[in-house]
PDB file of N, CA and C in Angstrom:
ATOM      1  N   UNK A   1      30.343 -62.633   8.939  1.00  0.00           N
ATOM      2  CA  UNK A   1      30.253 -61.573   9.931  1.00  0.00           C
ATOM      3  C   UNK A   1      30.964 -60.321   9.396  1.00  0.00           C
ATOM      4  N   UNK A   2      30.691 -59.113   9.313  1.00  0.00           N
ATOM      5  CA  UNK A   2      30.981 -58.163   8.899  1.00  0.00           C
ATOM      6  C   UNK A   2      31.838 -57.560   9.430  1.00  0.00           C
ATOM      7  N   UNK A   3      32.858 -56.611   9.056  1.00  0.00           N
ATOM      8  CA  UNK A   3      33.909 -56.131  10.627  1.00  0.00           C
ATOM      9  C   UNK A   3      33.087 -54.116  10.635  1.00  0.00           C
ATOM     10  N   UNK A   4      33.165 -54.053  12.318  1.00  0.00           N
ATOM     11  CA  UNK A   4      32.090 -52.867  11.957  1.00  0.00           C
ATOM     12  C   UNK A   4      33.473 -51.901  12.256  1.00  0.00           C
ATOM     13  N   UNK A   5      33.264 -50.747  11.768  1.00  0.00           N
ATOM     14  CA  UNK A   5      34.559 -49.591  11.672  1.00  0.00           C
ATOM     15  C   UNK A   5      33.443 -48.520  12.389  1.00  0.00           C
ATOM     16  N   UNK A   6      33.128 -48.105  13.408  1.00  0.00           N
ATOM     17  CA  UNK A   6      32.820 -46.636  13.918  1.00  0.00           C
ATOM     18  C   UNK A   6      33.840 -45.794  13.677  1.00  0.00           C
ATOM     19  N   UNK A   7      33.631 -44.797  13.071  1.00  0.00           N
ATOM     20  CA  UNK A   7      34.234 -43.211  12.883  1.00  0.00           C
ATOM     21  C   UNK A   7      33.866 -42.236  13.945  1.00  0.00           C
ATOM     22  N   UNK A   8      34.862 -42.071  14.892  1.00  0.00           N
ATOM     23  CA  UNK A   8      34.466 -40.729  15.837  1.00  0.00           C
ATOM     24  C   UNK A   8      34.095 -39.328  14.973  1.00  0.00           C
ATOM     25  N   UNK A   9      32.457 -38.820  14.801  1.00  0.00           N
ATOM     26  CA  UNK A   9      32.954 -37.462  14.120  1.00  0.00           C
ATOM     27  C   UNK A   9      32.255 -36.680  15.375  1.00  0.00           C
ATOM     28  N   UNK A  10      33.289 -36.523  15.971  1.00  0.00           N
ATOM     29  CA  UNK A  10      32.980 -35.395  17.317  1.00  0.00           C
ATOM     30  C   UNK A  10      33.679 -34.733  16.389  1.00  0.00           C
ATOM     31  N   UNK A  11      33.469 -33.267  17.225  1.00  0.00           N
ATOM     32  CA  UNK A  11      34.533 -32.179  16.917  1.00  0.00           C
ATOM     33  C   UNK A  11      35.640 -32.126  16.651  1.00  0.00           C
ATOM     34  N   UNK A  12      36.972 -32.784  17.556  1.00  0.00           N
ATOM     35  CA  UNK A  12      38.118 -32.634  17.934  1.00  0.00           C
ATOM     36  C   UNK A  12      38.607 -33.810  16.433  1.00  0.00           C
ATOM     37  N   UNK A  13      37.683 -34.849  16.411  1.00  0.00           N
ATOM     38  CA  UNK A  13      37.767 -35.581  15.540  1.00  0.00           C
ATOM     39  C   UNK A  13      37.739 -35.441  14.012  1.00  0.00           C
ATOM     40  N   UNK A  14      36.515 -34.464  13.951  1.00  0.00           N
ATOM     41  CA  UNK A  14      36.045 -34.427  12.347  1.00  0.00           C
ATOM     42  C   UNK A  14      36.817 -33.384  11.758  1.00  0.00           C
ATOM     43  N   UNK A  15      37.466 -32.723  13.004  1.00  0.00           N
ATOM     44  CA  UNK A  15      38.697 -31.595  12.041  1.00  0.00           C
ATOM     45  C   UNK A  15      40.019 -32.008  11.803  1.00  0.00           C
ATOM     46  N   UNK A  16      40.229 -33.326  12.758  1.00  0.00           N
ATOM     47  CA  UNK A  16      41.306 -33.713  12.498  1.00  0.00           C
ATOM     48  C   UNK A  16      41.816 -34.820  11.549  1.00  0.00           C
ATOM     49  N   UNK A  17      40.531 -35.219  10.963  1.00  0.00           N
ATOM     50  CA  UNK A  17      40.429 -35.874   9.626  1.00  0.00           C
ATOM     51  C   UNK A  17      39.293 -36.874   9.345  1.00  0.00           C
ATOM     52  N   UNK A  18      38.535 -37.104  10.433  1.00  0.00           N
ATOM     53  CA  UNK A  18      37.146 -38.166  10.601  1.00  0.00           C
ATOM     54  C   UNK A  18      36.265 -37.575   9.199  1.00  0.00           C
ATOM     55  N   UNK A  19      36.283 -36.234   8.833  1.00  0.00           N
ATOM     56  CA  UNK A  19      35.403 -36.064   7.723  1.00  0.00           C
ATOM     57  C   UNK A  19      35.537 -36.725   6.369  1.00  0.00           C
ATOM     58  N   UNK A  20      37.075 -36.819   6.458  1.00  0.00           N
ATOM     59  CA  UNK A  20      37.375 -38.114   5.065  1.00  0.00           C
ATOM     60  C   UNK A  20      37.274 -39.047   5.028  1.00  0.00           C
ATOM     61  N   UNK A  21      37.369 -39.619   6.260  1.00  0.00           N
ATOM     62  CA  UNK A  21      37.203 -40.917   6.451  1.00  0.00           C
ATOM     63  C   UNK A  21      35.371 -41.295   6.561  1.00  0.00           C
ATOM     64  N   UNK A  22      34.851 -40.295   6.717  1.00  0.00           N
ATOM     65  CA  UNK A  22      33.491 -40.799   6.735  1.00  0.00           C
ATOM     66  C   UNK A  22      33.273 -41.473   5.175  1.00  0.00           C
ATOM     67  N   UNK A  23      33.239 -41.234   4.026  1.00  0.00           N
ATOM     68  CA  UNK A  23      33.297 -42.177   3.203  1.00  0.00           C
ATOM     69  C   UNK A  23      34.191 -42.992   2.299  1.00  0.00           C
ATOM     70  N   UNK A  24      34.455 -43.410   3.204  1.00  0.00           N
ATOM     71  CA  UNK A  24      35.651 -44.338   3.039  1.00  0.00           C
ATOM     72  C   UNK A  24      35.472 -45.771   2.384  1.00  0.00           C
ATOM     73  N   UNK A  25      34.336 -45.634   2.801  1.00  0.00           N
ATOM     74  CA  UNK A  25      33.414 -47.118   2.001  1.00  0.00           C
ATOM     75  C   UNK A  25      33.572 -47.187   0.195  1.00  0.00           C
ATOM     76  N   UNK A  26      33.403 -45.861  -0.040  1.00  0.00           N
ATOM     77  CA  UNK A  26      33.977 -45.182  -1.350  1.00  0.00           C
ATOM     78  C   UNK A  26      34.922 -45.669  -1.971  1.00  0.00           C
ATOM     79  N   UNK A  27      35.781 -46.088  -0.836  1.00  0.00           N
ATOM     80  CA  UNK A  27      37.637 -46.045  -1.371  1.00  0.00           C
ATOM     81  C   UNK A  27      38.142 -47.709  -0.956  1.00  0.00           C
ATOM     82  N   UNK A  28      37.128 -48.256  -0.403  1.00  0.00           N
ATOM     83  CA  UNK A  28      37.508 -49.872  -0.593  1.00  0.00           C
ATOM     84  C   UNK A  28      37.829 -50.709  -1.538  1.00  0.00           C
ATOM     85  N   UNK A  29      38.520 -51.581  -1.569  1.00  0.00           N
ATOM     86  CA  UNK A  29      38.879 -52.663  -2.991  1.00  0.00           C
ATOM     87  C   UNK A  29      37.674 -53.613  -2.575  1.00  0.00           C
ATOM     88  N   UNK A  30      36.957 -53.809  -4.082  1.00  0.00           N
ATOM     89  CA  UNK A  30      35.527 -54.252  -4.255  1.00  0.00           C
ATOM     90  C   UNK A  30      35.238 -55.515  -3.450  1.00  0.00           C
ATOM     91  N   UNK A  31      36.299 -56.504  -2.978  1.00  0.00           N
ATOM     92  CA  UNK A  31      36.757 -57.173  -2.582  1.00  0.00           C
ATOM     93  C   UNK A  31      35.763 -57.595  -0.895  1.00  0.00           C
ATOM     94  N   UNK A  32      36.349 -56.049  -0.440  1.00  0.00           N
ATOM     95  CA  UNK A  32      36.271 -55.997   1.457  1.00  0.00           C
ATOM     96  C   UNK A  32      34.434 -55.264   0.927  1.00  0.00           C
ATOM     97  N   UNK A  33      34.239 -54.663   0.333  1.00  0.00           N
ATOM     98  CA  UNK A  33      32.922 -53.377  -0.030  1.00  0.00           C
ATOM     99  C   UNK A  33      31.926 -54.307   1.122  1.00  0.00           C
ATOM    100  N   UNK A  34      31.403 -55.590   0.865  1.00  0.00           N
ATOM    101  CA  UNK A  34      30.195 -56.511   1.268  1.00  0.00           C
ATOM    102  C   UNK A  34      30.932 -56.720   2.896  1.00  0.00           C
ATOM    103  N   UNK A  35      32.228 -56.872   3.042  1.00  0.00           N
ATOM    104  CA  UNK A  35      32.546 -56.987   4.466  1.00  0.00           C
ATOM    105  C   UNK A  35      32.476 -56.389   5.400  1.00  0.00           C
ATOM    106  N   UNK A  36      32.392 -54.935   5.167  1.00  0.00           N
ATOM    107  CA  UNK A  36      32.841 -53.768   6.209  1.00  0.00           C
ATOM    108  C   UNK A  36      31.301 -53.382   5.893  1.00  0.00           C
ATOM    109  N   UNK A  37      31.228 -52.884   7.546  1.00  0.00           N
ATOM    110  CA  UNK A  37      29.925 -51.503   7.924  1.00  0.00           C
ATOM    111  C   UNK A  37      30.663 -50.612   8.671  1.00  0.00           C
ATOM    112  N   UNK A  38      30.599 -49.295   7.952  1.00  0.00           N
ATOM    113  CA  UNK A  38      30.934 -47.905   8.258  1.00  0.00           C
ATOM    114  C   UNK A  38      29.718 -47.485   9.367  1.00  0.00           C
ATOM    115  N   UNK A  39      30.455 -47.375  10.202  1.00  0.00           N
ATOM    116  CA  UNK A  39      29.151 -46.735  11.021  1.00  0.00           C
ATOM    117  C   UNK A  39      29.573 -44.950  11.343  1.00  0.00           C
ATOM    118  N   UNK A  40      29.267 -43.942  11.096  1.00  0.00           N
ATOM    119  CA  UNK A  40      29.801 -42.635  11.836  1.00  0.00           C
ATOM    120  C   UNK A  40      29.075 -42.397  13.141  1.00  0.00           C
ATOM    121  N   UNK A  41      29.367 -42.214  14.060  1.00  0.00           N
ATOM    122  CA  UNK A  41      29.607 -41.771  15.064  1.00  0.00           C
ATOM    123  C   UNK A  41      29.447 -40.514  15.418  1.00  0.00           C
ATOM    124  N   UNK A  42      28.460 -40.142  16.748  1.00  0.00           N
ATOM    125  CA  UNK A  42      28.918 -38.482  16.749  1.00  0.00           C
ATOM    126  C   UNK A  42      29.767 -38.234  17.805  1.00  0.00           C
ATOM    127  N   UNK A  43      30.136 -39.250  18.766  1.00  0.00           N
ATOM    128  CA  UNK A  43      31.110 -39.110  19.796  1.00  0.00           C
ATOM    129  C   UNK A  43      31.730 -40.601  19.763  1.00  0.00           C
ATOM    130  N   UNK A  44      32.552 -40.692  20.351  1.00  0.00           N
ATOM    131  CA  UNK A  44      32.897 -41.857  20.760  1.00  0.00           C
ATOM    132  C   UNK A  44      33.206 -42.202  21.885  1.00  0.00           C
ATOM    133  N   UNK A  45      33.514 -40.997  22.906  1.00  0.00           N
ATOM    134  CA  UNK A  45      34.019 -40.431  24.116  1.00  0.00           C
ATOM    135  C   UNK A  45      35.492 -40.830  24.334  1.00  0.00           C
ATOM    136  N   UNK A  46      36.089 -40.935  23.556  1.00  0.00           N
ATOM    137  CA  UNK A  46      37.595 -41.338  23.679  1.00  0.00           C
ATOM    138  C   UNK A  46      38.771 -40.214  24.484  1.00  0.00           C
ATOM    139  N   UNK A  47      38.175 -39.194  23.611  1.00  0.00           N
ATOM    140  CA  UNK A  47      39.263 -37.772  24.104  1.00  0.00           C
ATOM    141  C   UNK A  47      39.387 -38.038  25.834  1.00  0.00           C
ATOM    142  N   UNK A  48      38.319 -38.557  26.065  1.00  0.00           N
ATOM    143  CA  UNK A  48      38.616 -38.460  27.412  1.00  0.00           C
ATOM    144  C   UNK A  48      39.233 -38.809  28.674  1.00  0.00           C
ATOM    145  N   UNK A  49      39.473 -40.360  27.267  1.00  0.00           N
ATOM    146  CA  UNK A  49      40.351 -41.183  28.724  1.00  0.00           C
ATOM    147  C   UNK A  49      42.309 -40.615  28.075  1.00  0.00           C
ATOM    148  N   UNK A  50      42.763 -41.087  29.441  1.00  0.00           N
ATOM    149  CA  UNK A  50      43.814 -40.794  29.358  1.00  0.00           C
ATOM    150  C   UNK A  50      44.912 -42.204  28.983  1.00  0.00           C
ATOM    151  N   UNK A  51      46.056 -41.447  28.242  1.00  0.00           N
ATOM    152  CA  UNK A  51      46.920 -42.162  27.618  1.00  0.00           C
ATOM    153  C   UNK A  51      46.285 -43.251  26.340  1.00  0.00           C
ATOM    154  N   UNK A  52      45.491 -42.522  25.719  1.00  0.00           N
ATOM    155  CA  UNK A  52      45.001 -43.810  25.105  1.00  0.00           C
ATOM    156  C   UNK A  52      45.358 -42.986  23.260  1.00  0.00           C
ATOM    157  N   UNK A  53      45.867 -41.925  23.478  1.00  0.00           N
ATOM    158  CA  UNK A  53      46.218 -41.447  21.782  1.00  0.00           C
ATOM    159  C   UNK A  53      45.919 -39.886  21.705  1.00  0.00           C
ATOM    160  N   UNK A  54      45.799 -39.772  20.371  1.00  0.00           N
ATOM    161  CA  UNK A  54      45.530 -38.617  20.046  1.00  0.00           C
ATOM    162  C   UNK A  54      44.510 -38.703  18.597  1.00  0.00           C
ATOM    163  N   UNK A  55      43.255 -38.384  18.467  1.00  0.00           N
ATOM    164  CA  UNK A  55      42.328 -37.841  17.301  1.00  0.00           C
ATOM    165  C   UNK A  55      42.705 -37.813  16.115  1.00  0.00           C
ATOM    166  N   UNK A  56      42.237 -38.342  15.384  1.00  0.00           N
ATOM    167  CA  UNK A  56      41.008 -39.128  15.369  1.00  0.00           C
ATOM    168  C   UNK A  56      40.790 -40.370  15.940  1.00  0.00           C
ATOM    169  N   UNK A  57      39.284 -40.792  16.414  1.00  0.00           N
ATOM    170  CA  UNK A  57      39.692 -42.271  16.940  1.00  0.00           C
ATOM    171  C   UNK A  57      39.062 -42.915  15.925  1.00  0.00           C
ATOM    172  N   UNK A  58      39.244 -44.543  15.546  1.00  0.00           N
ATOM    173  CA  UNK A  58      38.116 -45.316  14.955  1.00  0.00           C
ATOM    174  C   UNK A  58      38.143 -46.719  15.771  1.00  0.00           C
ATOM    175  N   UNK A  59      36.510 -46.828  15.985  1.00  0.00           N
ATOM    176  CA  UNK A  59      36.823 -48.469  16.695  1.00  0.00           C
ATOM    177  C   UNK A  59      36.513 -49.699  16.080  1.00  0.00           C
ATOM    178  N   UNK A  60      37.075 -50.601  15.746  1.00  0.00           N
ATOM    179  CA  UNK A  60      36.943 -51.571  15.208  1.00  0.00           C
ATOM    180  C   UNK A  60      35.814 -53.047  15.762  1.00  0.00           C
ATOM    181  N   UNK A  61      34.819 -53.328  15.001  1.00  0.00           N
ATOM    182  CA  UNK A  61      34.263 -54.188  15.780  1.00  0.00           C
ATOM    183  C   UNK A  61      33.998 -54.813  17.592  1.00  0.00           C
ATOM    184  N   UNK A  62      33.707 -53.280  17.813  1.00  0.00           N
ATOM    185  CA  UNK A  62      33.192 -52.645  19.270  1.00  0.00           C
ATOM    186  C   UNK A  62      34.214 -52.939  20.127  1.00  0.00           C
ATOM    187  N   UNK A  63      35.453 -52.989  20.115  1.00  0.00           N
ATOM    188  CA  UNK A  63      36.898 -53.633  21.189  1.00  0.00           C
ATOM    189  C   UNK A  63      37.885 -52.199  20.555  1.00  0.00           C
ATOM    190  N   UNK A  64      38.947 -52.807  19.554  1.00  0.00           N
ATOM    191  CA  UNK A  64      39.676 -52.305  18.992  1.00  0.00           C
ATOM    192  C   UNK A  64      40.046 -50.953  18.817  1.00  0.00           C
ATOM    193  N   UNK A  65      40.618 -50.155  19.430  1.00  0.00           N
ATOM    194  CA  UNK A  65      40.393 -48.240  19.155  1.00  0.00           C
ATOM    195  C   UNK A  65      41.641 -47.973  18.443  1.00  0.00           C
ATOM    196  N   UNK A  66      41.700 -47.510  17.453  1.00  0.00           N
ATOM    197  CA  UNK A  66      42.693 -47.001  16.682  1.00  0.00           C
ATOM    198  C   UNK A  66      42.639 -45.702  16.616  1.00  0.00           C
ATOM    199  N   UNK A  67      44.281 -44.865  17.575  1.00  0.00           N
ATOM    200  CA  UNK A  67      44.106 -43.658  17.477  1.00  0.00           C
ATOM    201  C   UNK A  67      45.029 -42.890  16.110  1.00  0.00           C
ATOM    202  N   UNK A  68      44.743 -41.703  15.990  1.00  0.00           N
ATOM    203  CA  UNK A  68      45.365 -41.150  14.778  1.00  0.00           C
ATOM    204  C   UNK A  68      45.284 -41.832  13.586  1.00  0.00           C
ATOM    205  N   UNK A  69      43.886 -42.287  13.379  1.00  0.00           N
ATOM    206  CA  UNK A  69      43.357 -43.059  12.388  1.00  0.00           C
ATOM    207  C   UNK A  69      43.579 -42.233  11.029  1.00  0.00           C
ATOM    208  N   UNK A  70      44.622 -42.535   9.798  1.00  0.00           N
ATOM    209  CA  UNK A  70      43.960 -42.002   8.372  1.00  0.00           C
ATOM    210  C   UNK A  70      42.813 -42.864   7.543  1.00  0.00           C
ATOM    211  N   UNK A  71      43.001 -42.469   6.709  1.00  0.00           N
ATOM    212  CA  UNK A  71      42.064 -43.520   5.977  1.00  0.00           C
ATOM    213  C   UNK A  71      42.981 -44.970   5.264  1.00  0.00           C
ATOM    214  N   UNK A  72      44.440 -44.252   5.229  1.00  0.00           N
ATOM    215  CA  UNK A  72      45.181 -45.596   4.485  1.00  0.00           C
ATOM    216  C   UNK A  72      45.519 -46.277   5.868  1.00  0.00           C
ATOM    217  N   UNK A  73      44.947 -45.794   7.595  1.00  0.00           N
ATOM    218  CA  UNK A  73      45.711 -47.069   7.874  1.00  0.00           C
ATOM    219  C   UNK A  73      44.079 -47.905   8.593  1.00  0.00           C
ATOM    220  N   UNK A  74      43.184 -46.878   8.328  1.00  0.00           N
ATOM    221  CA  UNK A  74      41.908 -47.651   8.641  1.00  0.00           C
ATOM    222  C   UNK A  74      41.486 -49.059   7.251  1.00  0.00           C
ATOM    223  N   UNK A  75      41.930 -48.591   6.391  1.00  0.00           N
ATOM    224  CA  UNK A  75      41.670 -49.357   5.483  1.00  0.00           C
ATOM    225  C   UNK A  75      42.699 -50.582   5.471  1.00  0.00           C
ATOM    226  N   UNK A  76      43.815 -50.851   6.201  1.00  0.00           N
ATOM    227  CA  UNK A  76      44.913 -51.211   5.799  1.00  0.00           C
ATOM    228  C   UNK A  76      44.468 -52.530   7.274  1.00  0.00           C
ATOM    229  N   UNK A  77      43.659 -51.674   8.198  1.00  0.00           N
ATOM    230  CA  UNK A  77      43.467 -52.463   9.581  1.00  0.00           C
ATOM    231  C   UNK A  77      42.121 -53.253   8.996  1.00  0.00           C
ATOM    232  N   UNK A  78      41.337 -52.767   7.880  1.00  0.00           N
ATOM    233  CA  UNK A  78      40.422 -53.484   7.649  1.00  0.00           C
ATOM    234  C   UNK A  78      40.380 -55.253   7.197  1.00  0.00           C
ATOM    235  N   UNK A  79      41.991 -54.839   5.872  1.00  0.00           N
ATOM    236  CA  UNK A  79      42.443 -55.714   5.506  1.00  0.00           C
ATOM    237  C   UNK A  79      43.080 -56.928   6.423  1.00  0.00           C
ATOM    238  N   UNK A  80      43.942 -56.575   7.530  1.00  0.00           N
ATOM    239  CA  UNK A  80      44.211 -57.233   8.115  1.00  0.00           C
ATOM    240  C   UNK A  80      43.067 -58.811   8.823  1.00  0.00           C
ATOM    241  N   UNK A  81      42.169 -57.211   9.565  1.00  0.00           N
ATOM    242  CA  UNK A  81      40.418 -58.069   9.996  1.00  0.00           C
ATOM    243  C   UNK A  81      40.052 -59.057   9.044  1.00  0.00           C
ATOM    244  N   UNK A  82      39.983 -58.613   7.771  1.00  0.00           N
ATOM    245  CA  UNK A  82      39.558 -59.624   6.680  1.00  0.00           C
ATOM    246  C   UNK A  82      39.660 -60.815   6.590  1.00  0.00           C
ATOM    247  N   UNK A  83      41.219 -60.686   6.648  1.00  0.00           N
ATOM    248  CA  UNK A  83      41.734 -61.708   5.986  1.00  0.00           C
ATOM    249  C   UNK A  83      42.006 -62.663   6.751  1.00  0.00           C
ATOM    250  N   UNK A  84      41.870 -62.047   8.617  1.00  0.00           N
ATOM    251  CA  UNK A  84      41.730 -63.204   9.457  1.00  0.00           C
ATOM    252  C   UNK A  84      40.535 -63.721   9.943  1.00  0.00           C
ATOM    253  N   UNK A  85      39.660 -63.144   9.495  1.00  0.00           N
ATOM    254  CA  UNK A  85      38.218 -63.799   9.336  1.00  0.00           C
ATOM    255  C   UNK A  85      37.596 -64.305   8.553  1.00  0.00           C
ATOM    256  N   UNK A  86      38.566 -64.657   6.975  1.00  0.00           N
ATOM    257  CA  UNK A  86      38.716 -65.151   6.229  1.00  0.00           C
ATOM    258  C   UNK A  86      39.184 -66.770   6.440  1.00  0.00           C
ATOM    259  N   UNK A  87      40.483 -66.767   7.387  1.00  0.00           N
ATOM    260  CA  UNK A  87      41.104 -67.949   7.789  1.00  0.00           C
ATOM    261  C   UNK A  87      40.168 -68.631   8.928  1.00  0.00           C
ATOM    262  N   UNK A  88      39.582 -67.800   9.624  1.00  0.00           N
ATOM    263  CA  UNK A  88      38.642 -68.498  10.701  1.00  0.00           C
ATOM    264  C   UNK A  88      37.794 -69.400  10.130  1.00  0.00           C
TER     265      UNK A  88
END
């Protein structure tokens, strides 16, 4: 099963760093490359709810919302996913 990563690139998002992270698939260890689907996003509607962070968002296998996403800690949350779906 693949772990899916949506990238918010709304506005508020893609200036606040979603544009690097859009290929991020790029910057994986060859390892996770076959595990992960990058999906981009053109909204995610996150900005909207309250108390839930601040931009960029990324959601992890349609549950998971990680706010103030970089790319070292989207990649770092990937690893985590991995490796416990690895043990499953």
């Amino acid at each position: 099963m693949k772990i899916e990563v949506e990238i918010c690139c709304g506005t508020a998002c893609y200036l606040l760093g979603a544009s690097q992270m859009v290929d991020i698939e790029n910057d994986l260890p060859d390892g996770l490359k076959d595990s992960v689907e990058i999906i981009p996003r053109t909204c995610l509607g996150l900005c909207e709810r309250d108390n839930i962070g601040k931009a960029p968002y990324v959601r992890f296998n349609k549950s998971e919302v990680m706010c103030e996403a970089t790319e070292e800690k989207v990649i770092s949350r990937i690893r985590e996913l991995a490796a416990g779906t690895k043990e499953a």
